[in-house]
Structures are given as C-alpha cells and as structure tokens.
C-alpha atoms as a PDB file:
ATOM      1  CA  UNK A   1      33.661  -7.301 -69.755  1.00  0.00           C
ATOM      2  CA  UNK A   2      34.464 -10.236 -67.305  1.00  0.00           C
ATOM      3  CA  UNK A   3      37.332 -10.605 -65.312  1.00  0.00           C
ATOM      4  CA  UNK A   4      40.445 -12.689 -66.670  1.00  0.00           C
ATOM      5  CA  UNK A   5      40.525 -14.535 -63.553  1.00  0.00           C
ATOM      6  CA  UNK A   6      38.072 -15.774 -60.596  1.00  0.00           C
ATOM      7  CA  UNK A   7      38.080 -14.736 -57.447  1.00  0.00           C
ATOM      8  CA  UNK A   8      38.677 -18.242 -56.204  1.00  0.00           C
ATOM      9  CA  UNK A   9      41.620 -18.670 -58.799  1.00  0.00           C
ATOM     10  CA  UNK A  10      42.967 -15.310 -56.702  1.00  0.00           C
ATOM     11  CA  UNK A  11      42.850 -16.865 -53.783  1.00  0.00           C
ATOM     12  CA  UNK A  12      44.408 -20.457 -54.494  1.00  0.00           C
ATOM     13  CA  UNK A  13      47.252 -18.430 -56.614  1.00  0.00           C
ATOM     14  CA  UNK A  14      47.873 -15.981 -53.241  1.00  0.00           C
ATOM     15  CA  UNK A  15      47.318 -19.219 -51.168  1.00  0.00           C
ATOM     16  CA  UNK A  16      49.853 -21.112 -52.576  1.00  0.00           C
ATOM     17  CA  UNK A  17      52.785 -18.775 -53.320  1.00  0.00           C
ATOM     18  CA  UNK A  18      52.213 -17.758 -49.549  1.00  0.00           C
ATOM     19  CA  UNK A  19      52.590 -21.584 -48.663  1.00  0.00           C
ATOM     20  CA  UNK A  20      55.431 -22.200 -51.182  1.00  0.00           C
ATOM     21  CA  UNK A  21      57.165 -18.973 -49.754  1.00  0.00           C
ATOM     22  CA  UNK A  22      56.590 -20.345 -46.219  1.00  0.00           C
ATOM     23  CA  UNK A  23      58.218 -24.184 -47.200  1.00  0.00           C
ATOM     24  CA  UNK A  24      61.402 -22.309 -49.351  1.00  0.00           C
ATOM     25  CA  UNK A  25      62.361 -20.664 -45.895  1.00  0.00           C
ATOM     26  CA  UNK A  26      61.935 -23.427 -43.483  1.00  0.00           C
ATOM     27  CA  UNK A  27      64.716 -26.050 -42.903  1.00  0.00           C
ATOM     28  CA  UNK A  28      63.840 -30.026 -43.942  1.00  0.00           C
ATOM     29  CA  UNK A  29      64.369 -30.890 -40.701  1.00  0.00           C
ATOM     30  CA  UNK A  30      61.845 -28.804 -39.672  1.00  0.00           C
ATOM     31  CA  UNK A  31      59.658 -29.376 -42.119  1.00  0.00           C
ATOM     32  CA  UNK A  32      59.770 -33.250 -41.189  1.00  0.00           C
ATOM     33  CA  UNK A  33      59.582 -32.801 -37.644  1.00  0.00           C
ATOM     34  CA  UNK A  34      56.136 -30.645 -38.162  1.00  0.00           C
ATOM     35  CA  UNK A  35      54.845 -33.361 -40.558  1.00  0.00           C
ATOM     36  CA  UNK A  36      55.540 -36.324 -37.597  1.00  0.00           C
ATOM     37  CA  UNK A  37      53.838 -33.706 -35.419  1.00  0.00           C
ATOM     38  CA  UNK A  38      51.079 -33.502 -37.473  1.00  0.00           C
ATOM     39  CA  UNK A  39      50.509 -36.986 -37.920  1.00  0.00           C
ATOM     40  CA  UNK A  40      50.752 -37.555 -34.130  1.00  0.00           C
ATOM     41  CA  UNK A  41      48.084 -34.969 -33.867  1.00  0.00           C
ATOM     42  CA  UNK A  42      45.756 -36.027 -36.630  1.00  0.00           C
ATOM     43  CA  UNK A  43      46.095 -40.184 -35.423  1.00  0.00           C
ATOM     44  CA  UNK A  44      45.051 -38.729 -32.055  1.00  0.00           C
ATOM     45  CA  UNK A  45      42.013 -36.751 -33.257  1.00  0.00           C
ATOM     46  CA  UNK A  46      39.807 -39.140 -33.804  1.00  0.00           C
ATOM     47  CA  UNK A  47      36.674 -37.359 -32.533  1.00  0.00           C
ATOM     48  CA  UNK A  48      36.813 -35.270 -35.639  1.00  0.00           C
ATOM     49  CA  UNK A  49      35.625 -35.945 -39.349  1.00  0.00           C
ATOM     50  CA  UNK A  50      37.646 -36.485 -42.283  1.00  0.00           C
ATOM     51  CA  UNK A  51      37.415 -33.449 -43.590  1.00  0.00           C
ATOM     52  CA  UNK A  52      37.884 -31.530 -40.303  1.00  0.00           C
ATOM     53  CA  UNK A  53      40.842 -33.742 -39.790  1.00  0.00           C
ATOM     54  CA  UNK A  54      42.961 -32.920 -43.278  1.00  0.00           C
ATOM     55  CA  UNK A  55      41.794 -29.325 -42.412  1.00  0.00           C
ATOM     56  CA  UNK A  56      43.390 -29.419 -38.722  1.00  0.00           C
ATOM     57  CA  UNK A  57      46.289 -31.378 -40.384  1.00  0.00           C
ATOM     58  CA  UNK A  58      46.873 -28.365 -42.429  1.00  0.00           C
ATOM     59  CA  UNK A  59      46.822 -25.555 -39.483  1.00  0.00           C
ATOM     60  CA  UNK A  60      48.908 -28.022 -37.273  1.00  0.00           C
ATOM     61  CA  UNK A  61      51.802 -28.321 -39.959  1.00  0.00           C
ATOM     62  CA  UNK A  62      52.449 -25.286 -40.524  1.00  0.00           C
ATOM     63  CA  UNK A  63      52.202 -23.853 -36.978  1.00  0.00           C
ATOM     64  CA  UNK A  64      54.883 -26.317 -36.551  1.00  0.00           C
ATOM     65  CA  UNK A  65      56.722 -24.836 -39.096  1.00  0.00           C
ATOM     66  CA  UNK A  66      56.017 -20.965 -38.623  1.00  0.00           C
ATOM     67  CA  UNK A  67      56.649 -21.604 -34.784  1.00  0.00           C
ATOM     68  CA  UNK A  68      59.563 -24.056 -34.434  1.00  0.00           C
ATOM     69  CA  UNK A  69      62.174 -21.209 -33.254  1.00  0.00           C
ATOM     70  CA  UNK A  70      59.753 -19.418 -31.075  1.00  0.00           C
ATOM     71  CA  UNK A  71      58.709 -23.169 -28.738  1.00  0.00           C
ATOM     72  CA  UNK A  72      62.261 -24.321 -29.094  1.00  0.00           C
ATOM     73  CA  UNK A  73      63.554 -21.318 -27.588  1.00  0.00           C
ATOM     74  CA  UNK A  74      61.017 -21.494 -24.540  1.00  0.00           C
ATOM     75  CA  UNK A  75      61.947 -24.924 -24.133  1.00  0.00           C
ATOM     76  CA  UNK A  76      65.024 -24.116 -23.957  1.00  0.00           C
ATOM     77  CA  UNK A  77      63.930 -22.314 -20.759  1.00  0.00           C
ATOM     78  CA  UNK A  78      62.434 -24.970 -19.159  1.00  0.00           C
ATOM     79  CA  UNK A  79      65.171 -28.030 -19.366  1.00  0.00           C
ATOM     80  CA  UNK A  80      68.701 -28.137 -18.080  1.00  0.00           C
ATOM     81  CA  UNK A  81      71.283 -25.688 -19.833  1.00  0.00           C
ATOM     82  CA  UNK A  82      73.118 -29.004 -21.112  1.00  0.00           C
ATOM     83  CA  UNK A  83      70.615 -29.810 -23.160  1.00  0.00           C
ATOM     84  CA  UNK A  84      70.426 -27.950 -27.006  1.00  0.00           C
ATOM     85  CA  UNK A  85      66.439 -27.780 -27.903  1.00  0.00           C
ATOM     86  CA  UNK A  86      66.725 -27.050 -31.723  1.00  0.00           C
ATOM     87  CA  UNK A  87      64.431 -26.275 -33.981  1.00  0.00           C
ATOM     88  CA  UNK A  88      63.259 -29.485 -35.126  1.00  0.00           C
ATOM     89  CA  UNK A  89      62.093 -30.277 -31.506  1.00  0.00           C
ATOM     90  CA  UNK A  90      60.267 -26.864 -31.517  1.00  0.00           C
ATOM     91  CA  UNK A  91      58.280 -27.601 -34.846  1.00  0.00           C
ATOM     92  CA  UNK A  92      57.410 -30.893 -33.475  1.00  0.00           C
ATOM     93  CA  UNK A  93      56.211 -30.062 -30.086  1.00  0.00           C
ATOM     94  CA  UNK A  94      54.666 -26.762 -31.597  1.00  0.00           C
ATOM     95  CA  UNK A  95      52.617 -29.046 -34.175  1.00  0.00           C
ATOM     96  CA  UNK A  96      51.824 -31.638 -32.096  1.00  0.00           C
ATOM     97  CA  UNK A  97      49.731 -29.563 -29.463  1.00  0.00           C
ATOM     98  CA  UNK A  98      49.141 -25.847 -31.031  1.00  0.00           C
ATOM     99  CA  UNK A  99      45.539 -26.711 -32.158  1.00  0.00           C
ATOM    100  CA  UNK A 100      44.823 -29.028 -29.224  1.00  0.00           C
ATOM    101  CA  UNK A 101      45.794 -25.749 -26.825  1.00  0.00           C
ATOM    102  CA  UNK A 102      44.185 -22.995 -29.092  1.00  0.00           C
ATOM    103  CA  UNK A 103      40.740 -25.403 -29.075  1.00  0.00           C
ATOM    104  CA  UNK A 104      40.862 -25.445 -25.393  1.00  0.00           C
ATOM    105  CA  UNK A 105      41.491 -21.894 -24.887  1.00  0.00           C
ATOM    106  CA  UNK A 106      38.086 -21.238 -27.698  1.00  0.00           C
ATOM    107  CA  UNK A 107      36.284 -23.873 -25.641  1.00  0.00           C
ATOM    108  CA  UNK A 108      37.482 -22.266 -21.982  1.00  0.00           C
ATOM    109  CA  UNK A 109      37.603 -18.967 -22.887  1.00  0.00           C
ATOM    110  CA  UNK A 110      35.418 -17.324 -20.427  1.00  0.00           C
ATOM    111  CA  UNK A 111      37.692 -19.296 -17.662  1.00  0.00           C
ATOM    112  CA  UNK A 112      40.342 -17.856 -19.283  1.00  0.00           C
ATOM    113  CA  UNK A 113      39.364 -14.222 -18.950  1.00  0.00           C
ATOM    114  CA  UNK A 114      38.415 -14.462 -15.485  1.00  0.00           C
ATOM    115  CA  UNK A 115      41.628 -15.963 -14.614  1.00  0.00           C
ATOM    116  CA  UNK A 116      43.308 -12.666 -15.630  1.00  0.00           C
ATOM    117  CA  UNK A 117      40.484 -10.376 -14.198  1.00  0.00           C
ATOM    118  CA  UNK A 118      42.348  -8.124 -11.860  1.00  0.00           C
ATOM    119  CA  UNK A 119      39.055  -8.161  -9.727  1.00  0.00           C
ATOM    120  CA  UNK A 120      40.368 -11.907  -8.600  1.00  0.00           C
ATOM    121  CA  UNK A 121      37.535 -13.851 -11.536  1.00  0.00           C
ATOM    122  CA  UNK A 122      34.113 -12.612 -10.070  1.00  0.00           C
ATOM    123  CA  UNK A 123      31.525 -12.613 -12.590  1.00  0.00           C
ATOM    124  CA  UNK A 124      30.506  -8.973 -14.304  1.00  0.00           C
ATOM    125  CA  UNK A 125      27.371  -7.202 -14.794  1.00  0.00           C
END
C-alpha cells in the first residue's frame, strides 16, 4: 500500500510550519529590517546566478531574523553607551553580511584554523 503523502510533501509541510513558526515570533520591524538587509545583500551579489541568488536571499533573511537580538546586543558593545542598538539594527546588519562572512570563513578556512593553532599556525603533518 503507498504512502498517503510524499516525502517531498513532508518536507515542504515541516518546511513551512517551521518558517511560519519562525515569522509569528519575530517583530515587523524586524522582519522589515532583515528583508532591506537582504535586498542590500542580494543587489550586491551579482557574481552569483539567479537561482543561487533567491537561494542566498532566503538564508540571508532569516539569519537576519533568527539573529537580530544576538548582533544587536554585540553592537551594543562596540558603540557609545548613549546609543540604543535595537533589534531592527541587529536583523539588518546580521542579514546584510551573515552569508558574505560564513562564505569567507568556507573559502579561508584552513587560514582560519591555523590562526587558532596553539602551535602559533605552522603547517601539520
């Protein structure tokens, strides 16, 4: 006897409640802030195809959105204890740069490991 259901009808009904769970939490001003951030990312990727760019536009949206609080609060670190860095900013710096930074630490990642190499980055055998 088949199956009621696909397996890729599975996944696209556990994709999307996870996504729709994800956007029901998330403020609208963080939700807009990680769309502008994902627009500035995707204008500026223009080394990528079509398809790889709706794909990265995807990933950088909702790293904006899953990671707003955690960049806004270490910005908050970095500039003057005047200035408030909500959320919004967070989502919108977080969008704008997480896949640019994650590609560079894929593409750099041996530099990476020797950098923390307690034996000061020689090369091992």
């Amino acid at each position: 006897m088949s199956e009621p259901i696909s397996n890729s009808t599975a996944t696209l009904v556990t994709t999307s409640v996870t996504i729709a769970d994800v956007l029901s939490r998330a403020d609208a001003n963080v939700l807009i802030a990680a769309l502008a951030g994902a627009v500035i990312f995707v204008l500026s990727a223009i080394e990528f195809t079509l398809f790889k760019r709706i794909m990265l536009f995807a990933v950088s949206f909702f790293t904006g959105i899953v990671t707003a609080g955690f960049v806004s609060e270490m910005l908050a670190t970095i500039v003057p204890t005047q200035i408030e860095v909500k959320a919004p900013i967070g989502a919108l710096l977080a969008s704008t740069i997480s896949v640019r930074f994650l590609m560079s630490i894929n593409n750099n990642l041996t530099f990476f490991i020797n950098r923390f190499d307690k034996r000061g980055g020689e090369d091992v055998k």
